[in-house]
C-alpha atoms as a PDB file:
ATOM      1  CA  UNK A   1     133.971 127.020-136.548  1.00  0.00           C
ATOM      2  CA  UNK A   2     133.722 130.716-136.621  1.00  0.00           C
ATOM      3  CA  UNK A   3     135.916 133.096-134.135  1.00  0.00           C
ATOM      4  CA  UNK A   4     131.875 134.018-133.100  1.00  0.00           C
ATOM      5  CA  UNK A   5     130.673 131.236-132.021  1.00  0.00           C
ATOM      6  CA  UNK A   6     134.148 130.825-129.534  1.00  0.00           C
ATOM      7  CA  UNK A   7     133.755 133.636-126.852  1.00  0.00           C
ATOM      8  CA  UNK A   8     131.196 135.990-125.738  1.00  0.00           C
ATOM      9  CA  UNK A   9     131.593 139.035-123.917  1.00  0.00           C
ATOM     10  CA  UNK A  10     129.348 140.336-120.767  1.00  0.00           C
ATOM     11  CA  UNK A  11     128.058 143.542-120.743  1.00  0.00           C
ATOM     12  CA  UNK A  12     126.560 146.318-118.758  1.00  0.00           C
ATOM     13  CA  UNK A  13     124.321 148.836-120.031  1.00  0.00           C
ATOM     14  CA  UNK A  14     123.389 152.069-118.035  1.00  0.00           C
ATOM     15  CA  UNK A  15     120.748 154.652-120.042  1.00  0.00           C
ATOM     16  CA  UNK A  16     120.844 158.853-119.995  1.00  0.00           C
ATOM     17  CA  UNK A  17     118.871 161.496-121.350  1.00  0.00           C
ATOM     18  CA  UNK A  18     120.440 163.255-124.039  1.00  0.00           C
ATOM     19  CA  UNK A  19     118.154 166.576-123.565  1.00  0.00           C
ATOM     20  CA  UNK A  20     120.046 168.011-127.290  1.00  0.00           C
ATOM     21  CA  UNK A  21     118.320 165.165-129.379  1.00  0.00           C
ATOM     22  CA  UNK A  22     114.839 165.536-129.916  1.00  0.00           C
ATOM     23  CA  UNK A  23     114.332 162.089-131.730  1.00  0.00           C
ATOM     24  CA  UNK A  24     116.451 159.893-129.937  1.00  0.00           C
ATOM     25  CA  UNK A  25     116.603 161.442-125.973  1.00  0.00           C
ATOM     26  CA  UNK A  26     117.633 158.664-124.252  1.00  0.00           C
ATOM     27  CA  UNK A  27     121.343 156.469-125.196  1.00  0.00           C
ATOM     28  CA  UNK A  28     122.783 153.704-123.264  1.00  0.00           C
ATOM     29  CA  UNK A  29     126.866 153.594-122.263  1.00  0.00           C
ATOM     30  CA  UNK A  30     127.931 149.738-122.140  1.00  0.00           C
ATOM     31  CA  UNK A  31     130.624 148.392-119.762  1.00  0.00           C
ATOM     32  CA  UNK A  32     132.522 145.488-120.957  1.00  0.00           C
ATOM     33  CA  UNK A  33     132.402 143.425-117.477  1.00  0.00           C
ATOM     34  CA  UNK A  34     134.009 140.488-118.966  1.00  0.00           C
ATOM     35  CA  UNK A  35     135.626 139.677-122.491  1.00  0.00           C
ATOM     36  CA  UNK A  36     136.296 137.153-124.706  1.00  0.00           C
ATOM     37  CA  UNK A  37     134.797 134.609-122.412  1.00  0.00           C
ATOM     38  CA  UNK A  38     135.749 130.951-123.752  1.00  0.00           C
ATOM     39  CA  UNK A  39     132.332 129.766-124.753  1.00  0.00           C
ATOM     40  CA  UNK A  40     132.617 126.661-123.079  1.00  0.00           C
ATOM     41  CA  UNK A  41     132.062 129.240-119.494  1.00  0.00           C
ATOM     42  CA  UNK A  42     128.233 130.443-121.041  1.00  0.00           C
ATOM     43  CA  UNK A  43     126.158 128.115-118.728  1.00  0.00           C
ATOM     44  CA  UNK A  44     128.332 129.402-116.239  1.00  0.00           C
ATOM     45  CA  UNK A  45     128.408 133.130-116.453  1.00  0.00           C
ATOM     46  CA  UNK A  46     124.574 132.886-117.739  1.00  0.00           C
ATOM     47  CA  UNK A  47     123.246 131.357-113.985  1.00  0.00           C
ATOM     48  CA  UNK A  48     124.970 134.101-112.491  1.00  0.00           C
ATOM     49  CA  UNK A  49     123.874 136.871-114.569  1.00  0.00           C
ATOM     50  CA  UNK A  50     121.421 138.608-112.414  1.00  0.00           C
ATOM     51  CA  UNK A  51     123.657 138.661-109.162  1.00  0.00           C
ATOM     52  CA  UNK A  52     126.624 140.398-111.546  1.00  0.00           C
ATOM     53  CA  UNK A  53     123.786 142.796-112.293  1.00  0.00           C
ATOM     54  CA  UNK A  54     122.601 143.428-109.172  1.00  0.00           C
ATOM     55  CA  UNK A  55     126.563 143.512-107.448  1.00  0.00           C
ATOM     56  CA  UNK A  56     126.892 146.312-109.998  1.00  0.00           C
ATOM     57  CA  UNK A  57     123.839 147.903-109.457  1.00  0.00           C
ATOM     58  CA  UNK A  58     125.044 148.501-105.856  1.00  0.00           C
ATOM     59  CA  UNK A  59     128.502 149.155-106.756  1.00  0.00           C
ATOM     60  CA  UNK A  60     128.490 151.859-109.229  1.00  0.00           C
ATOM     61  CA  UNK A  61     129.514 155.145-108.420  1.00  0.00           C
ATOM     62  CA  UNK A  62     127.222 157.489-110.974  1.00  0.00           C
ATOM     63  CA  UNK A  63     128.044 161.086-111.688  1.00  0.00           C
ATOM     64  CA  UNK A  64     125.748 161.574-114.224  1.00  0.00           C
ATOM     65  CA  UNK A  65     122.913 163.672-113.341  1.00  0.00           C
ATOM     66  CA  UNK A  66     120.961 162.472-116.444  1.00  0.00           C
ATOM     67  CA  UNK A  67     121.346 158.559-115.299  1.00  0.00           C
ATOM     68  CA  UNK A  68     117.687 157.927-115.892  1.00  0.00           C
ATOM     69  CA  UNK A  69     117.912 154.625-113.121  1.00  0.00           C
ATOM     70  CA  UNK A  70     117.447 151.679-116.202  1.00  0.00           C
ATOM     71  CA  UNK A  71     120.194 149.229-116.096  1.00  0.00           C
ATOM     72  CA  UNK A  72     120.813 145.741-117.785  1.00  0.00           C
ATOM     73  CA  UNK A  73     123.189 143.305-118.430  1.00  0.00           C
ATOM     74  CA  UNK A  74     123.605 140.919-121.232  1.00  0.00           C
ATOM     75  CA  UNK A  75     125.407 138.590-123.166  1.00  0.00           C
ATOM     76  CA  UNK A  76     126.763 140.109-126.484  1.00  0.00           C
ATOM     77  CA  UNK A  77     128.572 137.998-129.036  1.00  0.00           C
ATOM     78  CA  UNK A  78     131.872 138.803-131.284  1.00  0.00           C
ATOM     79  CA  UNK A  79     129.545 139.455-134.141  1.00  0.00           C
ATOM     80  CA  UNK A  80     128.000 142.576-132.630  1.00  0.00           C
ATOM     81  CA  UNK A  81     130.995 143.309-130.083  1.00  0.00           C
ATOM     82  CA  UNK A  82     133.576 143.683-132.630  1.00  0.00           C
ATOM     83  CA  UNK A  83     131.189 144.832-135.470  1.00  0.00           C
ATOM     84  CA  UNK A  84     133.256 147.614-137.513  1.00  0.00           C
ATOM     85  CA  UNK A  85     132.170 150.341-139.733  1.00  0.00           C
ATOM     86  CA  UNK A  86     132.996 148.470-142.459  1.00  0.00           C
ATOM     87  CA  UNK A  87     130.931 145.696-141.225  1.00  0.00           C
ATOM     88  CA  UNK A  88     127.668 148.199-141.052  1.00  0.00           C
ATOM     89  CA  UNK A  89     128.544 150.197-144.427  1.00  0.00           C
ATOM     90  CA  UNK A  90     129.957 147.698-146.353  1.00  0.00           C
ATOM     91  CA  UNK A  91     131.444 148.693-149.549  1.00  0.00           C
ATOM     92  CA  UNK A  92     131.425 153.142-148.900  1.00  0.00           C
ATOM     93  CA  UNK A  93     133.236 152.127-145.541  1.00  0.00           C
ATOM     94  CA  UNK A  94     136.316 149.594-147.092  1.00  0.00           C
ATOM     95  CA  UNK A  95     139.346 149.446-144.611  1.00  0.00           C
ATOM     96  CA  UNK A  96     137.807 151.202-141.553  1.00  0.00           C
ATOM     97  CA  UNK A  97     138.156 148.669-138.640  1.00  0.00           C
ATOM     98  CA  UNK A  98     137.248 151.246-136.193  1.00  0.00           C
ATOM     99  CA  UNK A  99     134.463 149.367-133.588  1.00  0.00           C
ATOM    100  CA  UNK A 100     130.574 150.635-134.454  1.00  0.00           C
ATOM    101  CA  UNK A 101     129.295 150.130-130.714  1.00  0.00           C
ATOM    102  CA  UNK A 102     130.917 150.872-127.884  1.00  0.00           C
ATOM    103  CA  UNK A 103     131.102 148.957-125.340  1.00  0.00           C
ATOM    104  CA  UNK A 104     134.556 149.901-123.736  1.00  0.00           C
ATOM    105  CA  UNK A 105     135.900 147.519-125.521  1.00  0.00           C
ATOM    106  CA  UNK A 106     139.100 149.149-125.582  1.00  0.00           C
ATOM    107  CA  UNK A 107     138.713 150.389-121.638  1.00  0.00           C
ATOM    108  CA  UNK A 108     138.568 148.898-118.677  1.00  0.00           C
ATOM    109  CA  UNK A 109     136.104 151.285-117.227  1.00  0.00           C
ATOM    110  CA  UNK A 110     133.612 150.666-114.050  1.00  0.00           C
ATOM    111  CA  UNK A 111     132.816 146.957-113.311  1.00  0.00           C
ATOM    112  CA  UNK A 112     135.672 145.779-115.497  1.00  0.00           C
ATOM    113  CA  UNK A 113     136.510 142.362-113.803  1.00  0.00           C
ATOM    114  CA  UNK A 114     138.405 140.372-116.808  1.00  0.00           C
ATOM    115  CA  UNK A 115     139.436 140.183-120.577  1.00  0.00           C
ATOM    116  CA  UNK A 116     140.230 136.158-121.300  1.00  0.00           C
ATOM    117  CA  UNK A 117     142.194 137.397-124.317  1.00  0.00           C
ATOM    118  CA  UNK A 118     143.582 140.859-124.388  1.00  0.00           C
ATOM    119  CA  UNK A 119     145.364 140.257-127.597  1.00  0.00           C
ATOM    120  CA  UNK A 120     142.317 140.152-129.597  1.00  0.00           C
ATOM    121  CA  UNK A 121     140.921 143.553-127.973  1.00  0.00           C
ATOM    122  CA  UNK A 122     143.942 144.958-129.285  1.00  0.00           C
ATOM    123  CA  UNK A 123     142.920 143.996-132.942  1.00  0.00           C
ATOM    124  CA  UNK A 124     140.398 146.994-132.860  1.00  0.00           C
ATOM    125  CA  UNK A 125     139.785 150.626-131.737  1.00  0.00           C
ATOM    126  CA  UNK A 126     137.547 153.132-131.423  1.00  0.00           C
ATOM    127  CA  UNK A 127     137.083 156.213-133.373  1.00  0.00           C
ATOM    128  CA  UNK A 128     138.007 158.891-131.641  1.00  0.00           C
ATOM    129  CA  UNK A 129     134.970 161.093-132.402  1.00  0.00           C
ATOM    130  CA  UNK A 130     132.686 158.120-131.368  1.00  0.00           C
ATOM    131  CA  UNK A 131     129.285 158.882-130.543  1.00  0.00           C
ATOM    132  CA  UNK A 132     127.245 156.112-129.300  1.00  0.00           C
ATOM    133  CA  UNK A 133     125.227 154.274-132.446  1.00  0.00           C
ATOM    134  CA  UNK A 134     122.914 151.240-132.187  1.00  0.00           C
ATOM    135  CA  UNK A 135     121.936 148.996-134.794  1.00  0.00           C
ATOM    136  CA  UNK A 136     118.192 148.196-134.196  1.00  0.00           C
END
């Protein structure tokens, strides 16, 4: 079996304006809530989806004054939560591991409750000129 089809990762999405970008104004900053969840936990985790969303919804302390008020929170599998450059680019990007979304992954920023197996996290980074990207 695939190392994607063994864990999933929780995650929660706030959205902001970006006033500079005129095609693209509004970006959303994910919050890895809990990682590399043993798939065997999904029924689990998915029943109480909406209550982590709405404890975190009450609970986080914005200082953003271009929060535009849209949250969510979903489930996002290995595939897409450890997707790499080189994933997205293929052969022009050969050798960069650096993550493509972020979603802390290598943080434990607001809401952080758990990472079921750290030592995986520290198989990847993020660039360090990230800008947020999304694959639609």
């Amino acid at each position: 079996m695939s190392e994607y089809f063994k864990s999933f990762n929780i995650v929660y999405k706030r959205e902001y304006i970006d006033s500079e970008d005129q095609h693209d104004p509004n970006f959303f900053i994910g919050n890895s809530i809990y990682k590399n969840v043993p798939i065997e936990k999904i029924k689990f985790y998915r029943r109480r989806l909406s209550a982590i969303h709405k404890i975190l919804n009450n609970s986080f302390k914005e200082d953003a004054t271009n929060f535009t008020g849209t949250t969510g929170i979903e489930i996002v599998y290995p595939d897409e939560y450890y997707q790499t450059y080189e994933d997205v680019f293929g052969d022009s990007a050969i050798g960069d591991k650096n993550l493509w979304n972020d979603y802390g992954q290598q943080y434990e920023r607001q809401g952080f409750r758990k990472d079921f197996d750290p030592d995986l996290t520290k198989n990847y980074k993020t660039r360090k000129d990230f800008k947020y990207n999304t694959i639609q």
